[in-house]
C-alpha atoms as a PDB file:
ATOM      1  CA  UNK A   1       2.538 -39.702 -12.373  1.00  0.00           C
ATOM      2  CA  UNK A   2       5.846 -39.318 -10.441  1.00  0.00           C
ATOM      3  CA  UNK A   3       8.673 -41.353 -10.449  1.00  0.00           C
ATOM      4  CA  UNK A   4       8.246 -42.486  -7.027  1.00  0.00           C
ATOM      5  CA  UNK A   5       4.623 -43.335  -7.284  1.00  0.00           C
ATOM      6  CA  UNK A   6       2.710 -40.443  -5.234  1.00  0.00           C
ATOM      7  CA  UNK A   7       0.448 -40.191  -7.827  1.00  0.00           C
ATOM      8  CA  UNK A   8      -1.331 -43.216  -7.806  1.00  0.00           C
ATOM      9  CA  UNK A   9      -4.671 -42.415  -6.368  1.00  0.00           C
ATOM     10  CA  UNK A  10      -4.069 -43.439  -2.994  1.00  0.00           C
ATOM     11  CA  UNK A  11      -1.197 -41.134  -1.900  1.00  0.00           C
ATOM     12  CA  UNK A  12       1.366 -43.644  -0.810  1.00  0.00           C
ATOM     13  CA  UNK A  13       4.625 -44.886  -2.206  1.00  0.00           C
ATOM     14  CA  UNK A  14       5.897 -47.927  -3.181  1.00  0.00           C
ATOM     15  CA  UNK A  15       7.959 -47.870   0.189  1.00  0.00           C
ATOM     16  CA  UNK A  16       5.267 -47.168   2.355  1.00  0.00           C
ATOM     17  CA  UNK A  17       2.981 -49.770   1.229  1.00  0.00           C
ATOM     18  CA  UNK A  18       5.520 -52.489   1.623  1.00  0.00           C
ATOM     19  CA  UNK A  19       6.003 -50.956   5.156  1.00  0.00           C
ATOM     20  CA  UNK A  20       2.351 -51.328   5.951  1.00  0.00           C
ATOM     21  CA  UNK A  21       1.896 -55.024   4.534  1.00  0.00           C
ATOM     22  CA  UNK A  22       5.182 -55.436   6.718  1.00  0.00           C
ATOM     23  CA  UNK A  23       3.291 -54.067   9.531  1.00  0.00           C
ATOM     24  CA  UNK A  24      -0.005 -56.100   9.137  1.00  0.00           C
ATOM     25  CA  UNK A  25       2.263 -59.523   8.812  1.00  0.00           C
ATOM     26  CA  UNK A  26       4.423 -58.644  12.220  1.00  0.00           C
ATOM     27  CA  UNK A  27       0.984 -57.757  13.808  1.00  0.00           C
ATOM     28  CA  UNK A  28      -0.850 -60.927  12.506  1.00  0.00           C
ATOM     29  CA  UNK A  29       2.455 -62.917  14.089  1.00  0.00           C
ATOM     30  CA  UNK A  30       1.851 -60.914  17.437  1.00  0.00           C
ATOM     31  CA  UNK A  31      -1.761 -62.239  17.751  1.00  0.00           C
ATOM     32  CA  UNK A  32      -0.677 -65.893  17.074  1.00  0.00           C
ATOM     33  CA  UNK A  33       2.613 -66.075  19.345  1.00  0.00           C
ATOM     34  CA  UNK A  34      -0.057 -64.643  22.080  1.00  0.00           C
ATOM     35  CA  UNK A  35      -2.639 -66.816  21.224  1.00  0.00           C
ATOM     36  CA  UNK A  36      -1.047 -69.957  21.412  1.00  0.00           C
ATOM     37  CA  UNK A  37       0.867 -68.658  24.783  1.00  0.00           C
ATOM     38  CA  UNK A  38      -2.942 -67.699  26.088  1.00  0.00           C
ATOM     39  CA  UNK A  39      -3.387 -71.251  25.407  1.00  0.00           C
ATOM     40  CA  UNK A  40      -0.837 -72.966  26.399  1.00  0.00           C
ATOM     41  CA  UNK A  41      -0.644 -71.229  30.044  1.00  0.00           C
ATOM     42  CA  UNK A  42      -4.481 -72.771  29.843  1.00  0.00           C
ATOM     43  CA  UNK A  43      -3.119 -76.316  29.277  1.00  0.00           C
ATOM     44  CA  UNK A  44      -0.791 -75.651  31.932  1.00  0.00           C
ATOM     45  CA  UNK A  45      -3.335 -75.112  34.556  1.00  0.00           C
ATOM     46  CA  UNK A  46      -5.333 -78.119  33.584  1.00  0.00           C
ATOM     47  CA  UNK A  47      -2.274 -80.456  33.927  1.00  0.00           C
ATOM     48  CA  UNK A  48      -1.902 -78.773  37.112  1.00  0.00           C
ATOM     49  CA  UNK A  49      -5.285 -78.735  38.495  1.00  0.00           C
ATOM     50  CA  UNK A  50      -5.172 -82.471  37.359  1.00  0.00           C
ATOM     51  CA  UNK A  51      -2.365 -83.625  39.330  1.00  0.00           C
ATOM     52  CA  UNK A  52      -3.486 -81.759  42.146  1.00  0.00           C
ATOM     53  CA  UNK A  53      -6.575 -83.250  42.467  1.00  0.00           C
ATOM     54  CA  UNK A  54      -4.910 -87.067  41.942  1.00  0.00           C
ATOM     55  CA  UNK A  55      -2.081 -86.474  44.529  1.00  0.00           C
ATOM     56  CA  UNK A  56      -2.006 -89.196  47.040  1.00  0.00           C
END
């Protein structure tokens, strides 16, 4: 095994693999922000489509 960790079965350092989980938690984030955006834009409409349909 080398000092940097190549050799651990799976090819990748100790570096790399905290770049990845990095990765997967700024993607996860991505999908949320645009969820709850998606969402909210949906909750816009409603209100809208509400108080267009009440308007004296």
């Amino acid at each position: 095994m080398t000092a940097d960790g190549a050799a651990d079965g799976g090819g990748t350092t100790d570096g790399e693999r905290r770049r990845l989980e990095l990765e997967k938690k700024r993607e996860r984030y991505v999908w949320l922000y645009l969820g709850y955006f998606l969402f909210g834009i949906h909750i816009v409409a409603f209100v809208m489509i509400y108080a267009v349909k009440h308007a004296k």
